[in-house]
Protein backbone atom coordinates (compact mmCIF):
# COMPACT_ATOMS: atom_id res chain seq x y z
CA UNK A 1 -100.33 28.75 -39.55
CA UNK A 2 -97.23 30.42 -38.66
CA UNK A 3 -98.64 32.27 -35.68
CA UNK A 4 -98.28 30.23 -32.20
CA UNK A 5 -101.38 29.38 -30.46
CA UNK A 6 -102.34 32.31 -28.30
CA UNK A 7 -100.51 34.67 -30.35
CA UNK A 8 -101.62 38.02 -31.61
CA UNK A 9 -101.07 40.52 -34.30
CA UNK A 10 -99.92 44.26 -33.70
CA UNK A 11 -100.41 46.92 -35.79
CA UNK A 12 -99.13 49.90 -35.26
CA UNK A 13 -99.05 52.97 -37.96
CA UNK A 14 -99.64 56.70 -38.16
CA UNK A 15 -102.91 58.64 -37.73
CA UNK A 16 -104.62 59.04 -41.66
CA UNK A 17 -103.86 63.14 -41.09
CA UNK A 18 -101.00 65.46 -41.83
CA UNK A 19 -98.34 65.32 -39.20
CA UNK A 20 -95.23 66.44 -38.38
CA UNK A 21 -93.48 63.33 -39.33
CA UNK A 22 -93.84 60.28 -41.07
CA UNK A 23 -95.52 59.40 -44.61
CA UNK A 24 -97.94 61.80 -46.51
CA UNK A 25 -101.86 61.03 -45.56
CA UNK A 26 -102.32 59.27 -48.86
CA UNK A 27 -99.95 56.60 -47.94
CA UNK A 28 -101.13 55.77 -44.06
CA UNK A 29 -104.28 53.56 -43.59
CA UNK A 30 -106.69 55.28 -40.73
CA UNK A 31 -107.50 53.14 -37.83
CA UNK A 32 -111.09 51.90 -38.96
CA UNK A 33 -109.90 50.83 -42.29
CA UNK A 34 -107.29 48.65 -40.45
CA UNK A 35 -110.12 47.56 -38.06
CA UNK A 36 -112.80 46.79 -41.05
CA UNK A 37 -110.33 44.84 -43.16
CA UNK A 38 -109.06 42.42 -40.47
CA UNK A 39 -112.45 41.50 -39.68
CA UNK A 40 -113.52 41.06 -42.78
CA UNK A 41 -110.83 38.40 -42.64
CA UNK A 42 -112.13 37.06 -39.15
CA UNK A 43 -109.61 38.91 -36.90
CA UNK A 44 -111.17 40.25 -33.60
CA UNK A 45 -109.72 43.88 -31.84
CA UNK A 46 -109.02 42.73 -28.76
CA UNK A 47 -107.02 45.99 -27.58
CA UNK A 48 -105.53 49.29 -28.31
CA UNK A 49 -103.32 52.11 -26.85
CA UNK A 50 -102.94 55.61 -27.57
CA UNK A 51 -99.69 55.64 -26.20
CA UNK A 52 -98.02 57.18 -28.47
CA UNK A 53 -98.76 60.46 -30.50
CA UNK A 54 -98.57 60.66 -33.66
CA UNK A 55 -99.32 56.18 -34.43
CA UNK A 56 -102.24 54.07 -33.20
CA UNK A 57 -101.61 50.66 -31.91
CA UNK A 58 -103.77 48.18 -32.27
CA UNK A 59 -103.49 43.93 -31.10
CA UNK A 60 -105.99 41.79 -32.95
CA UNK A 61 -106.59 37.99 -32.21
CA UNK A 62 -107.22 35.41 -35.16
CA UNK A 63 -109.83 33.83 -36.51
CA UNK A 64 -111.37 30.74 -34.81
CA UNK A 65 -110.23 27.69 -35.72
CA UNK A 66 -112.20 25.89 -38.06
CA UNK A 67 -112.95 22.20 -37.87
């Protein structure tokens, strides 16, 4: 509801690995766990960047609307 129509949700975190910055491994969520959850809740991957180094990005759309 509080998206506007046409919006989209980004994601961006770091890789699930040891790094030279940013949280421990045990406290980052790797890029298919991300992926899997949002679908289970209907979101669809409808891009992704590997931009930058050490994060993913990832821009999901949402679910359908329902009638």
């Amino acid at each position: 509801r509080a998206l506007r129509p046409g919006g989209r949700l980004a994601i961006v975190d770091f890789h699930k690995k040891p790094l030279p910055l940013g949280p421990p491994p045990e406290h980052k969520m790797a890029r298919e766990e991300v992926v899997a959850e949002l679908a289970e809740a209907g979101w669809h991957l409808a891009g992704e960047s590997d931009l930058l180094p050490y994060q993913y990005l990832l821009i999901f759309t949402p679910p359908a609307e329902r009638k």
